[in-house]
N, C-alpha and C. Protein backbone atom coordinates (compact mmCIF):
# COMPACT_ATOMS: atom_id res chain seq x y z
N UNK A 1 -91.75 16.84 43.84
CA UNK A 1 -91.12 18.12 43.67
C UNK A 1 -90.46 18.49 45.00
N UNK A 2 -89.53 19.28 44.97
CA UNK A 2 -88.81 19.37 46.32
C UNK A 2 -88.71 20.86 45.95
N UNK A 3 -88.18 21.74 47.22
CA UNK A 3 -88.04 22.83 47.17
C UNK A 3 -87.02 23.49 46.80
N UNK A 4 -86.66 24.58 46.72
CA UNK A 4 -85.13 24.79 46.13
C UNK A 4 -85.24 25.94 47.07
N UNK A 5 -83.81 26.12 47.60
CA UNK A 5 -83.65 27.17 48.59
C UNK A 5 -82.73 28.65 48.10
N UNK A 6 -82.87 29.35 48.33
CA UNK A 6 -82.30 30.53 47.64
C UNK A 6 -81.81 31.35 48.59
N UNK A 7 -80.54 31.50 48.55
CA UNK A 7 -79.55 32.38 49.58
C UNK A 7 -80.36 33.93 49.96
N UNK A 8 -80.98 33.99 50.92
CA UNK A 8 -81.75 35.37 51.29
C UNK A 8 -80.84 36.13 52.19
N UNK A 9 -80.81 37.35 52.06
CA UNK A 9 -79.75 38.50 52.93
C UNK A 9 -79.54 38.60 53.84
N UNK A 10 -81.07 37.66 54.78
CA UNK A 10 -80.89 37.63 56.39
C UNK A 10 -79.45 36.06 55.97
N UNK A 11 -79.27 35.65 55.36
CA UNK A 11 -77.90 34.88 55.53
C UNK A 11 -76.48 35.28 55.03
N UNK A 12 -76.69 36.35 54.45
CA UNK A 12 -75.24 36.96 54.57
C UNK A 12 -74.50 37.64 55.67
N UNK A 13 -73.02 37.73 56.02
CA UNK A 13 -72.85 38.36 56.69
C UNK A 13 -73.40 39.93 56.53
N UNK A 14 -73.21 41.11 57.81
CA UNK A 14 -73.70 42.19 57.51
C UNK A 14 -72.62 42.67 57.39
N UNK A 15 -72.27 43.77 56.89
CA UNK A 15 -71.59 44.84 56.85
C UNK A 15 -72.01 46.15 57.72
N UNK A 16 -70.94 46.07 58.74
CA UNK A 16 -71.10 46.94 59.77
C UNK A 16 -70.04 48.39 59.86
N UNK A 17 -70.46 49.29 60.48
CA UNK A 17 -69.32 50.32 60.78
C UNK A 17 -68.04 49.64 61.61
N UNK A 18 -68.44 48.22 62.31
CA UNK A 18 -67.01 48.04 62.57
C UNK A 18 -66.26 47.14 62.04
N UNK A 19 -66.62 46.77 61.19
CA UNK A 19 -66.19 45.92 60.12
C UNK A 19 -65.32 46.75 59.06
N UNK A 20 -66.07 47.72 58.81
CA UNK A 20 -65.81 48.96 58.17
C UNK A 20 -64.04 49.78 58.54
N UNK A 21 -64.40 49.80 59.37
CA UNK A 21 -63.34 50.58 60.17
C UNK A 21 -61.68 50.59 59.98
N UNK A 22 -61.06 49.34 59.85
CA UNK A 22 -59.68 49.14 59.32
C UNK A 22 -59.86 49.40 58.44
N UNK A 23 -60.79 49.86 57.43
CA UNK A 23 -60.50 50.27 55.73
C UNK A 23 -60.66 51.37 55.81
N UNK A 24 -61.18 52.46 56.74
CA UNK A 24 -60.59 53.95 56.46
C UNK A 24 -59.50 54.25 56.40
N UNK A 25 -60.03 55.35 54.94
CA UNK A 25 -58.80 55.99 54.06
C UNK A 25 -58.50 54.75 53.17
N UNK A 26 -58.50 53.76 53.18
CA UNK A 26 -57.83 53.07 52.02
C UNK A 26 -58.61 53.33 50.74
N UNK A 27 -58.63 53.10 49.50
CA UNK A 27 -59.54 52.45 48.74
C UNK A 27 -59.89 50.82 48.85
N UNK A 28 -61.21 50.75 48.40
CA UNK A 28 -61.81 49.67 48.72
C UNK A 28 -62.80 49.25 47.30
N UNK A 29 -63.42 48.47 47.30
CA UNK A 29 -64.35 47.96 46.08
C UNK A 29 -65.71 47.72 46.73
N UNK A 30 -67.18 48.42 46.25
CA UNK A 30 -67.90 48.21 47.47
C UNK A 30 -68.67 47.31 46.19
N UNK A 31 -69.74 46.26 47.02
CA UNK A 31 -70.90 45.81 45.77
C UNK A 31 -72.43 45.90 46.83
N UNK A 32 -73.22 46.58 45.85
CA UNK A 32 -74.54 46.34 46.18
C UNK A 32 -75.24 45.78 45.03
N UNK A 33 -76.43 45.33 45.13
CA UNK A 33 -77.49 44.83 44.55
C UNK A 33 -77.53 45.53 42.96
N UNK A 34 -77.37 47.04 42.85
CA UNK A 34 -77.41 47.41 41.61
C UNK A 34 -76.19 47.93 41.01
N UNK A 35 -75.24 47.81 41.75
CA UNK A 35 -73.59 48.53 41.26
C UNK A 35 -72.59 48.39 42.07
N UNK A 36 -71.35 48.60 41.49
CA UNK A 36 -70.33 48.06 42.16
C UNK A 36 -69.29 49.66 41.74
N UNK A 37 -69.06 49.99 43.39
CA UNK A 37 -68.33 51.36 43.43
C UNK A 37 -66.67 51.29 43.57
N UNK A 38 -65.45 51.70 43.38
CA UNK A 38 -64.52 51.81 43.51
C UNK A 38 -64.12 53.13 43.55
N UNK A 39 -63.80 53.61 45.14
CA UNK A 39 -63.20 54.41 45.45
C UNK A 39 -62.03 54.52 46.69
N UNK A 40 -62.68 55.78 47.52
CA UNK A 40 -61.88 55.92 48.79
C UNK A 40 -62.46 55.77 49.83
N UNK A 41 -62.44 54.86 50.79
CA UNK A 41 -63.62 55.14 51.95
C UNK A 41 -63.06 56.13 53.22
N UNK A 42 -64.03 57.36 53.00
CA UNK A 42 -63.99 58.17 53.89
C UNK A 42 -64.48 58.43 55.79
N UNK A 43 -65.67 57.42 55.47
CA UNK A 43 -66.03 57.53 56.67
C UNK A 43 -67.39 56.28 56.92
N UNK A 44 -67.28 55.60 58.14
CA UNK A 44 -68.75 55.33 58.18
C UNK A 44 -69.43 55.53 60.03
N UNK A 45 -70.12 55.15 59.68
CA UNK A 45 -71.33 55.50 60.59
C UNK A 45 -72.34 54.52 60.84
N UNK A 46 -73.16 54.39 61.86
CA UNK A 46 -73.93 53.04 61.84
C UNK A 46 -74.74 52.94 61.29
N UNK A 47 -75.01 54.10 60.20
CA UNK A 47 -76.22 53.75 59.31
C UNK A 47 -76.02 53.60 57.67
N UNK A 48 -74.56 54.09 57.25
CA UNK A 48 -73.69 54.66 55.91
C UNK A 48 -72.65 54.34 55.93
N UNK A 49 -72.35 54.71 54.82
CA UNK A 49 -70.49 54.33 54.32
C UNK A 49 -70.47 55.50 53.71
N UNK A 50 -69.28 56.41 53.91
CA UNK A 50 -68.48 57.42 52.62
C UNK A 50 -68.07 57.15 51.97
N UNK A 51 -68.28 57.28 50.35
CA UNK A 51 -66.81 57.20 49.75
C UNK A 51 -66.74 58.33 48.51
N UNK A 52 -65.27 58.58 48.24
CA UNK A 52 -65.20 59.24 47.08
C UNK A 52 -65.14 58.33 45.80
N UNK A 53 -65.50 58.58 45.08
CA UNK A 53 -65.32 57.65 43.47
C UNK A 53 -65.35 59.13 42.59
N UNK A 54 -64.11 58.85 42.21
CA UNK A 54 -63.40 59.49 41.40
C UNK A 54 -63.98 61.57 41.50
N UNK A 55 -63.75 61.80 42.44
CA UNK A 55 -63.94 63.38 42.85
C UNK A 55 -65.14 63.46 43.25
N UNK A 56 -66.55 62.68 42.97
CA UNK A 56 -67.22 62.72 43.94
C UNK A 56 -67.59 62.00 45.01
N UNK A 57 -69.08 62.71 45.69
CA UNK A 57 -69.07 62.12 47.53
C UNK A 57 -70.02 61.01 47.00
N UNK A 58 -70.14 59.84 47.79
CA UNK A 58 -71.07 58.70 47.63
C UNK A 58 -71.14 58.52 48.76
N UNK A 59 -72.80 58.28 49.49
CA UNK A 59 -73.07 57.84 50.36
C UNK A 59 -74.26 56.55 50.15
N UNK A 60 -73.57 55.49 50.97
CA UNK A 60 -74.40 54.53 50.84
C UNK A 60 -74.90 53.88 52.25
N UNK A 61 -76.16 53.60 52.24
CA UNK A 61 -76.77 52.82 53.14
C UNK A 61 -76.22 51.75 53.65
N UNK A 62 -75.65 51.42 54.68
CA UNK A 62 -74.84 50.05 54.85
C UNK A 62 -75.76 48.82 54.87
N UNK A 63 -77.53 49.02 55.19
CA UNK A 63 -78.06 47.71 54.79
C UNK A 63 -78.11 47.48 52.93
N UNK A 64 -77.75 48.30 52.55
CA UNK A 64 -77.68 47.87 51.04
C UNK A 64 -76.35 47.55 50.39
N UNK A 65 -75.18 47.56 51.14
CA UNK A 65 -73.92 47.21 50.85
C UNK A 65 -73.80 45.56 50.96
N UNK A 66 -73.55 45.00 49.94
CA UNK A 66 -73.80 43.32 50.21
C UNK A 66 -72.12 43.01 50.27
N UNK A 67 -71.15 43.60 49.56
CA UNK A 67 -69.76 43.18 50.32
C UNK A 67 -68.59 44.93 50.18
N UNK A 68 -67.39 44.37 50.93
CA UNK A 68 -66.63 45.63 51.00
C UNK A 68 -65.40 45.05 50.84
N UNK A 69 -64.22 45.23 49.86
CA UNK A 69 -63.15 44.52 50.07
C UNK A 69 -61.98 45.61 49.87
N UNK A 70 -60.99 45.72 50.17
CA UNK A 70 -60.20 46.84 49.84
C UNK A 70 -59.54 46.11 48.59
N UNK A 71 -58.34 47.08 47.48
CA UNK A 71 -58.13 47.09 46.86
C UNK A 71 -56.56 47.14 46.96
């Protein structure tokens, strides 16, 4: 039997506030673990992301953001 290896989060890149940063104000497509948001990114911070989706505020944890792509 051999082992099978399974992609764990410490091997993804992170998603950082400065990573973040050229996508303020654009819209963007965010994905985490339980949902995938499409809005406006308003702001981040070294611990969060802003965004609006569709008139309201969303704030998300940036260790729970697994990718960010604009739109």
């Amino acid at each position: 039997m051999s082992a099978t290896l399974i992609p764990s989060v410490i091997d993804r890149p992170a998603v950082t506030a400065g990573v973040l940063r050229p996508l303020l104000g654009g819209r963007v497509v965010v994905r985490t673990a339980s949902a995938l948001w499409r809005g406006t990114l308003l702001s981040c911070v070294k611990d969060s992301a802003w965004l609006v989706v569709d008139d309201e505020d969303v704030v998300l944890p940036l260790n729970d953001l697994l990718s960010v792509q604009p739109t």
